[in-house]
C-alpha atoms as a PDB file:
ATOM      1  CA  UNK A   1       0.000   0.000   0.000  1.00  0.00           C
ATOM      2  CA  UNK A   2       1.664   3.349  -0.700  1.00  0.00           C
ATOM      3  CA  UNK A   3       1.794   6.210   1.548  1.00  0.00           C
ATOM      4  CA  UNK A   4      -0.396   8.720   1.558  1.00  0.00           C
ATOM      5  CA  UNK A   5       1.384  12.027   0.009  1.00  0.00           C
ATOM      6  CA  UNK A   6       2.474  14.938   2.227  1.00  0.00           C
ATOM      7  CA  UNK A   7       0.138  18.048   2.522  1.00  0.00           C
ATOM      8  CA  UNK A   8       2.346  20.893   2.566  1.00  0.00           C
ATOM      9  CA  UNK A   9       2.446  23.839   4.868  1.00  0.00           C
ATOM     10  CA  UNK A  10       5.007  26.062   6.609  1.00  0.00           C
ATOM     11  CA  UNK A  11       4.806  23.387   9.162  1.00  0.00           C
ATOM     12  CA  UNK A  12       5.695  20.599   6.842  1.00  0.00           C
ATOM     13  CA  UNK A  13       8.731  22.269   5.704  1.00  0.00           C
ATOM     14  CA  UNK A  14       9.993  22.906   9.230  1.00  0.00           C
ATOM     15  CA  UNK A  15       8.804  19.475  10.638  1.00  0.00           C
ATOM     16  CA  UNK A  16      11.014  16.771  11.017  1.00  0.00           C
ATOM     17  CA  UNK A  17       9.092  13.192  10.707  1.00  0.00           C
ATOM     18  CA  UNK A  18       7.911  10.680  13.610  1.00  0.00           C
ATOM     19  CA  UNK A  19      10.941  11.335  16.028  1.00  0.00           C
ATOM     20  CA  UNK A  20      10.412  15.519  15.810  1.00  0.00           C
ATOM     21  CA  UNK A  21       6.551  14.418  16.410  1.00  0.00           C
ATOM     22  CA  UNK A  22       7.536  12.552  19.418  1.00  0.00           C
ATOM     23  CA  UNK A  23      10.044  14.943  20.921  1.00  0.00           C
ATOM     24  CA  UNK A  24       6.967  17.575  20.202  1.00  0.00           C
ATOM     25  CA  UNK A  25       4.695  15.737  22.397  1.00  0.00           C
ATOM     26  CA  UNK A  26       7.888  15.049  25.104  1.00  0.00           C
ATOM     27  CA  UNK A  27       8.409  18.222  25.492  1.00  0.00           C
ATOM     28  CA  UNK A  28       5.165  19.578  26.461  1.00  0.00           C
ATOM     29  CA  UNK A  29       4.632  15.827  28.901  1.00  0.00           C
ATOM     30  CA  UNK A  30       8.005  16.965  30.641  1.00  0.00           C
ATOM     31  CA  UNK A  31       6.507  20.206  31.534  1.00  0.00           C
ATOM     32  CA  UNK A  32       2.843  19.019  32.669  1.00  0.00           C
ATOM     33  CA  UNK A  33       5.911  16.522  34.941  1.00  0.00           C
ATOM     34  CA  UNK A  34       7.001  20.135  36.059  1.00  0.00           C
ATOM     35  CA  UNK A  35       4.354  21.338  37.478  1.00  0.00           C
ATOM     36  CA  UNK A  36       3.608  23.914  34.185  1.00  0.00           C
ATOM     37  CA  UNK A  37       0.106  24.789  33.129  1.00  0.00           C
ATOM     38  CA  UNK A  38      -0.239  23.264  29.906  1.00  0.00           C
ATOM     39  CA  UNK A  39      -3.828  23.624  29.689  1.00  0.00           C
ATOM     40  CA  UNK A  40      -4.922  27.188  29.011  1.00  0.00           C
ATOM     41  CA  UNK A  41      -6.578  26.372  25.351  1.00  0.00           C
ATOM     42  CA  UNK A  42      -8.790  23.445  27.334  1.00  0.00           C
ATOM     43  CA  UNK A  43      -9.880  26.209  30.389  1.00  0.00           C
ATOM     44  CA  UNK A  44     -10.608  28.631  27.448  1.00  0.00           C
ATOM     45  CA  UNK A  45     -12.918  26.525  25.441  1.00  0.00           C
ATOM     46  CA  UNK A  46     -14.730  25.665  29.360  1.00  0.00           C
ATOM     47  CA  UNK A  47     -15.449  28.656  29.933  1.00  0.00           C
ATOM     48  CA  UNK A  48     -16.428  30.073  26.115  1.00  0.00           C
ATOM     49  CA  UNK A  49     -19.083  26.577  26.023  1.00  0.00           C
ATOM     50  CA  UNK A  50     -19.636  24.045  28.687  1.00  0.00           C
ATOM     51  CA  UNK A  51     -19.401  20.640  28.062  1.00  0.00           C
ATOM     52  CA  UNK A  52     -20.859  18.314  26.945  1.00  0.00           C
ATOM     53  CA  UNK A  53     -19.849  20.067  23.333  1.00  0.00           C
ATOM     54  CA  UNK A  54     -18.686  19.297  19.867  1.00  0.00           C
ATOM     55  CA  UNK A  55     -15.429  21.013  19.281  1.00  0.00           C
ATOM     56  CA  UNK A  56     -13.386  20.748  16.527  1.00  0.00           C
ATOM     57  CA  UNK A  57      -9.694  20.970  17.475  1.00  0.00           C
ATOM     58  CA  UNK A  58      -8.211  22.486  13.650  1.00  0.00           C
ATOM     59  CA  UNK A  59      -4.302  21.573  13.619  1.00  0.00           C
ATOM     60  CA  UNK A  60      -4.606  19.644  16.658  1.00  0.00           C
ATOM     61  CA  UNK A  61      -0.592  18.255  16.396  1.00  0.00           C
ATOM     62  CA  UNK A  62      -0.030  15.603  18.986  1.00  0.00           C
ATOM     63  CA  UNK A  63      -3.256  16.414  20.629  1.00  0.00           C
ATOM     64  CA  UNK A  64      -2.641  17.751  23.791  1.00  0.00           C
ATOM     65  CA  UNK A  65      -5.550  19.988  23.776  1.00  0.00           C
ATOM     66  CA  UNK A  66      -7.845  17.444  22.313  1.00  0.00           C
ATOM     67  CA  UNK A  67      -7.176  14.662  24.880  1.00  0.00           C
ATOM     68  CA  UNK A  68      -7.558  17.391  27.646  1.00  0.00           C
ATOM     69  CA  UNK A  69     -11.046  18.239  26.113  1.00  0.00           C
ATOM     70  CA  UNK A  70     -12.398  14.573  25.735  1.00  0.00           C
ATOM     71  CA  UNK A  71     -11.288  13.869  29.336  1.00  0.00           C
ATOM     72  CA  UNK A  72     -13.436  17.279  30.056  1.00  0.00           C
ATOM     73  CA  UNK A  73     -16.608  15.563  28.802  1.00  0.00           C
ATOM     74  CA  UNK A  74     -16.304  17.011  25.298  1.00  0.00           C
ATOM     75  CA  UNK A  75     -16.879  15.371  22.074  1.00  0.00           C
ATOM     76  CA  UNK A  76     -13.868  16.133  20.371  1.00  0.00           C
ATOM     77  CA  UNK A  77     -12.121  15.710  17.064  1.00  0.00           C
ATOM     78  CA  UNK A  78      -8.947  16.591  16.117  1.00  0.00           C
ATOM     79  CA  UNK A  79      -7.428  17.410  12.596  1.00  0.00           C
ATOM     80  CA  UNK A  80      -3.362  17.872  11.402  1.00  0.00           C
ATOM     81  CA  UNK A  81      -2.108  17.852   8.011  1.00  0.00           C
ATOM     82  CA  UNK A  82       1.265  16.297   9.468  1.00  0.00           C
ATOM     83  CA  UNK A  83       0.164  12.272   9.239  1.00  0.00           C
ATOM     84  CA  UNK A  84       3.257  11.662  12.585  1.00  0.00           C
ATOM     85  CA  UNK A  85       1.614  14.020  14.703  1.00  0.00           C
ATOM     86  CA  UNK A  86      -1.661  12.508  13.625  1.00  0.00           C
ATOM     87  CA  UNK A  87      -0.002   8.909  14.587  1.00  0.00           C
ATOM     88  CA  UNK A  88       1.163   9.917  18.225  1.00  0.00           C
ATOM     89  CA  UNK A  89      -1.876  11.599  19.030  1.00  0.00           C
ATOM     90  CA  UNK A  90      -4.127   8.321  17.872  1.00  0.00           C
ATOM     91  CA  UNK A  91      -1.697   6.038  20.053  1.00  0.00           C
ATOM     92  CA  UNK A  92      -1.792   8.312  22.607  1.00  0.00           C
ATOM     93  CA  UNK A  93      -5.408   8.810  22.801  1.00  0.00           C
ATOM     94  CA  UNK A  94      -7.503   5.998  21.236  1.00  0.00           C
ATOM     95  CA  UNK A  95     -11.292   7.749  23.097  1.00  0.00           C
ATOM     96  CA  UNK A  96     -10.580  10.353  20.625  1.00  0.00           C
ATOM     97  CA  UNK A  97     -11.277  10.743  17.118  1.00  0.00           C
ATOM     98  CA  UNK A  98      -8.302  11.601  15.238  1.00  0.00           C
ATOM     99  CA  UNK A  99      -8.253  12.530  11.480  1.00  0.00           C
ATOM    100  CA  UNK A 100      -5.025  13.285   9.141  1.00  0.00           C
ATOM    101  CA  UNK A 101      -6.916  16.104   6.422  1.00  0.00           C
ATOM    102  CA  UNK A 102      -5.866  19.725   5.118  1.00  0.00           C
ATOM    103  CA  UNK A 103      -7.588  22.211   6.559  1.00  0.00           C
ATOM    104  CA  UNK A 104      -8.110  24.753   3.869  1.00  0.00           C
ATOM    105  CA  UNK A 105      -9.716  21.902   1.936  1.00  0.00           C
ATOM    106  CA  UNK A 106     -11.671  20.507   5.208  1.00  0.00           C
ATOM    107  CA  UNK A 107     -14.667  18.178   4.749  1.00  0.00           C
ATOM    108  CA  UNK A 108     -15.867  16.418   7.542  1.00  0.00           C
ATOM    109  CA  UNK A 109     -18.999  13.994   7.531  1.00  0.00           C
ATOM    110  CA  UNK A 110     -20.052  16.308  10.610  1.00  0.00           C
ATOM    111  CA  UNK A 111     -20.514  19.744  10.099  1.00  0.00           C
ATOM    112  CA  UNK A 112     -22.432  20.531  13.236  1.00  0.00           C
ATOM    113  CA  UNK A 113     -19.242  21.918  15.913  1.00  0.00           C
ATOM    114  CA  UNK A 114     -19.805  24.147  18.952  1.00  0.00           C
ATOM    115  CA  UNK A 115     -16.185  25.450  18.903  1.00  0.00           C
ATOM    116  CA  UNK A 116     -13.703  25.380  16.505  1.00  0.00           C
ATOM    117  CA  UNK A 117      -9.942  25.690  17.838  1.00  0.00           C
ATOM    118  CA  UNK A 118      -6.755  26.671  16.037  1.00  0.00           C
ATOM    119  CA  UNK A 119      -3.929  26.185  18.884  1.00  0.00           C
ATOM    120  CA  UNK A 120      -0.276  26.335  18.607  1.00  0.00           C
ATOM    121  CA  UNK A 121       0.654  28.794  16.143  1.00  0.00           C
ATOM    122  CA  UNK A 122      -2.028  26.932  13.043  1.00  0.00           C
ATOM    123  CA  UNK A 123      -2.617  29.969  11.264  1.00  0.00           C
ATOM    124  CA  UNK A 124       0.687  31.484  10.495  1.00  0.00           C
ATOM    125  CA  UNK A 125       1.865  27.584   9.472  1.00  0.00           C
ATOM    126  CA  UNK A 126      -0.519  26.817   7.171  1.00  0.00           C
ATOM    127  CA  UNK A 127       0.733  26.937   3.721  1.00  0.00           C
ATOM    128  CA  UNK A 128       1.181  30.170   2.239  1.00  0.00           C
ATOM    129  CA  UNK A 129      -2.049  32.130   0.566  1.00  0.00           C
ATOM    130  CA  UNK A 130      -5.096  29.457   1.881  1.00  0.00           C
ATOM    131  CA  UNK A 131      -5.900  31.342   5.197  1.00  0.00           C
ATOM    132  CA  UNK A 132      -9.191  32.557   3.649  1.00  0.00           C
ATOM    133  CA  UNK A 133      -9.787  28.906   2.127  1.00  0.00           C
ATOM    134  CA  UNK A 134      -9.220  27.804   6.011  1.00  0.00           C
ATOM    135  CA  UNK A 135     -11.278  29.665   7.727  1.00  0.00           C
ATOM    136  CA  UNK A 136     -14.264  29.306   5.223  1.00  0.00           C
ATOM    137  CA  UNK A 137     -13.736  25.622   5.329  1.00  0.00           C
ATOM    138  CA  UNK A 138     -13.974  25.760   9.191  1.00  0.00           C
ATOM    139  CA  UNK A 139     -16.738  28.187   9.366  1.00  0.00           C
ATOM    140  CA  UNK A 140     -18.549  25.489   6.925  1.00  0.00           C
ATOM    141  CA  UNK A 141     -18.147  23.306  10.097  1.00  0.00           C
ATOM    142  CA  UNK A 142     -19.535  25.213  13.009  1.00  0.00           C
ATOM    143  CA  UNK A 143     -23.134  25.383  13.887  1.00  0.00           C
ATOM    144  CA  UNK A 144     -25.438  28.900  13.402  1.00  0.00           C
ATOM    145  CA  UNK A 145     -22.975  31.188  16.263  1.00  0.00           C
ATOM    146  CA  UNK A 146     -21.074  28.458  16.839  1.00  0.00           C
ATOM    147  CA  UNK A 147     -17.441  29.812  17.885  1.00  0.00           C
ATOM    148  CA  UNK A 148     -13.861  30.229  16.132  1.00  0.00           C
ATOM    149  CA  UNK A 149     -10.856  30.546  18.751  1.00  0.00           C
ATOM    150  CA  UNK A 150      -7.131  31.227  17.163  1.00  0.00           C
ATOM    151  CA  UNK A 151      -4.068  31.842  19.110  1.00  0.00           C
ATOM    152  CA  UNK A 152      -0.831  32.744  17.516  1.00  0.00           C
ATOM    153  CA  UNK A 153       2.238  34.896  17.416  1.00  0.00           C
ATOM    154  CA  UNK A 154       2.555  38.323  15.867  1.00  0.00           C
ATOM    155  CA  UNK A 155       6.187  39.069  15.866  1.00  0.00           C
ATOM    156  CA  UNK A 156       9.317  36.591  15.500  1.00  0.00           C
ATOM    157  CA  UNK A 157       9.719  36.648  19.175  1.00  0.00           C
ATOM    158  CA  UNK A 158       6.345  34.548  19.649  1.00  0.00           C
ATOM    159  CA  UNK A 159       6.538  32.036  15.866  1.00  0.00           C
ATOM    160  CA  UNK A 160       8.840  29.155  15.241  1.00  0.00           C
ATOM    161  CA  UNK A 161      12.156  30.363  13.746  1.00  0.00           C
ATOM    162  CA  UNK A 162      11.979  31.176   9.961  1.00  0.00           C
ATOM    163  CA  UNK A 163       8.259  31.620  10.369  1.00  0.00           C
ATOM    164  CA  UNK A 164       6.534  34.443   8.756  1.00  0.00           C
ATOM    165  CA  UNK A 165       4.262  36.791  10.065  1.00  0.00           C
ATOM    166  CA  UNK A 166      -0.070  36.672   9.720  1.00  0.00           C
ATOM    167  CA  UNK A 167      -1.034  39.954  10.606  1.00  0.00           C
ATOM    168  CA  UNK A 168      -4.169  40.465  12.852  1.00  0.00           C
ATOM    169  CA  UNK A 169      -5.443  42.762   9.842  1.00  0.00           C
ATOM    170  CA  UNK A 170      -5.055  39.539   7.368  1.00  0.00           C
ATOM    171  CA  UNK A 171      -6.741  37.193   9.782  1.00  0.00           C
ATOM    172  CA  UNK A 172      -9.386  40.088  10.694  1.00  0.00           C
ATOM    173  CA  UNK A 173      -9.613  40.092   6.289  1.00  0.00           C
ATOM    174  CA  UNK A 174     -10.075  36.567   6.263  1.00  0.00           C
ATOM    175  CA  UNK A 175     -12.495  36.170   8.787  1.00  0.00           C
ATOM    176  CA  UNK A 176     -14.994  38.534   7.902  1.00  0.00           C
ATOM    177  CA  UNK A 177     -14.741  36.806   4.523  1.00  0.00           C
ATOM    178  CA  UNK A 178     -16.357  33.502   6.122  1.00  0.00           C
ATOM    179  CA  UNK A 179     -18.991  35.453   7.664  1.00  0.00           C
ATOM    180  CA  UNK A 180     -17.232  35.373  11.441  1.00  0.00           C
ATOM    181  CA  UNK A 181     -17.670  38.230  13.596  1.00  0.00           C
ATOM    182  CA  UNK A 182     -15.603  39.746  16.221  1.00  0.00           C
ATOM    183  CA  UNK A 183     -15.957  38.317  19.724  1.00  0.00           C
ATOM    184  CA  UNK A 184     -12.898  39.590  21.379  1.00  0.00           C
ATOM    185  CA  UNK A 185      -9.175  39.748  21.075  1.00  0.00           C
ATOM    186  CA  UNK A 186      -7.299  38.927  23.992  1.00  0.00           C
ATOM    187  CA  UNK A 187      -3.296  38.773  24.210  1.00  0.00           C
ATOM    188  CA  UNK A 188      -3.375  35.204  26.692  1.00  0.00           C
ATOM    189  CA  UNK A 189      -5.404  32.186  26.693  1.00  0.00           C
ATOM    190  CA  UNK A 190      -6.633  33.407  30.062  1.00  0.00           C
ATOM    191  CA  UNK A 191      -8.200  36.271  28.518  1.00  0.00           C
ATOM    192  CA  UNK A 192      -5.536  39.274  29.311  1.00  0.00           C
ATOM    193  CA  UNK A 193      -6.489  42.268  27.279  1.00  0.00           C
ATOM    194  CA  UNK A 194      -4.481  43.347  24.721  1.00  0.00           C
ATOM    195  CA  UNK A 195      -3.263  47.324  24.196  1.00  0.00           C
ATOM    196  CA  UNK A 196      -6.052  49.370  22.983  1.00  0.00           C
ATOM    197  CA  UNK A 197      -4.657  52.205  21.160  1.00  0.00           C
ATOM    198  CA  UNK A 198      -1.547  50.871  20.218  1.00  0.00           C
ATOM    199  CA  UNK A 199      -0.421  50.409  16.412  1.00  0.00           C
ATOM    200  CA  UNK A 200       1.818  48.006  17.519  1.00  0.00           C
ATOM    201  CA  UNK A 201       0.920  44.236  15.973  1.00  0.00           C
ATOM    202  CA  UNK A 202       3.347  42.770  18.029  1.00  0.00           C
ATOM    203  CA  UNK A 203       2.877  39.733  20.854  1.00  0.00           C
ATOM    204  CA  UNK A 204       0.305  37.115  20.212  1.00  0.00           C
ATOM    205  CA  UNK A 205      -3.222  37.392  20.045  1.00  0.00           C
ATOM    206  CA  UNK A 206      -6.468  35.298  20.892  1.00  0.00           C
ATOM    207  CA  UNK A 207      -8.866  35.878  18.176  1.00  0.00           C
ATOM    208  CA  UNK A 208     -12.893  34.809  19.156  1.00  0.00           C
ATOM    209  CA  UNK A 209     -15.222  34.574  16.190  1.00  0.00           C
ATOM    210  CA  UNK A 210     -18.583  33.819  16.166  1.00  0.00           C
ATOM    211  CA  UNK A 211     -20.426  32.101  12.975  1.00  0.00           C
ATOM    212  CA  UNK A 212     -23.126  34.640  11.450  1.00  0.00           C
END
């Protein structure tokens, strides 16, 4: 049987194959061993909707989040275009549904989500020019106000090395395209505010949508 082809994305090109997929997953297991909070996405999506919920966990790597959700009560699944990731989070977590797919092409049998999630830096990693594809695809998937939470890095000091830049004005652009309005922006997954008047992109951001 031959192997299913790569999907491309800024993350495929910087990725590194099952052993960067496990050290991935390591690394975030050694600091949950710490003592670190690992789980501000999970207390985010709580408080946003209650469980029991369908949330759809867009670029879900090794599926930290996702696991953390099921074990909340949710009905989760998660989606990566990187098939290794996709392979340690199914062995990791067989109660939840995993699904290899790209996500500016996303078609799911269910199209009826609560919450859609894009953790972990998604959107400046997907592959160049199909933001707007993305988030239409995923806006396809969420029920009538259903939600749309992003968090990711606006300046080098917050993206993987080498990574470009998605500005909050392209991901505003792209967003009103797929008919998702402005909840709030927040600059932490525990919902610190960001600067009001500043023109200043810089830091990271936590975008809230909500499905028209």
């Amino acid at each position: 049987m031959s192997e299913e082809p790569e999907i491309r994305t800024r993350w495929s090109d910087m990725s590194g194959g099952i052993d960067a997929a496990q050290a991935y997953q390591r690394r975030f297991d050694d600091l949950a061993a710490s003592g670190a909070d690992v789980h501000g996405e999970a207390r985010l999506v709580a408080a946003l909707q209650p469980a029991p919920a369908r949330i759809l966990d867009a670029g879900c790597g090794t599926g930290r989040v996702a696991t953390q959700l099921t074990t909340l009560g949710y009905t989760c699944v998660g989606v990566d275009a990187d098939r290794h990731m996709i392979e340690v989070a199914s062995e990791r977590d067989p109660a939840t549904l995993f699904v290899r797919g790209d996500l500016s092409t996303l078609a799911l049998r269910t199209q009826a989500f609560d919450l859609a999630l894009m953790a972990g830096n998604v959107v400046p990693l997907l592959a160049p020019g199909t933001l707007p594809a993305t988030l239409a695809r995923i806006a396809a998937h969420l029920q009538p106000l259903g939600l749309l939470v992003a968090g990711f890095g606006l300046d080098a000091e917050h993206l993987p090395g080498g990574c470009p830049v998605t500005t909050l004005a392209d991901y505003e652009r792209a967003a009103a395209a797929a008919d998702l309005a402005l909840v709030a922006h927040w600059s932490t997954w525990d919902r610190a505010p960001r600067p009001q008047n500043s023109a200043d992109e810089g830091g990271y951001v936590v975008a809230v949508h909500r499905k028209q």
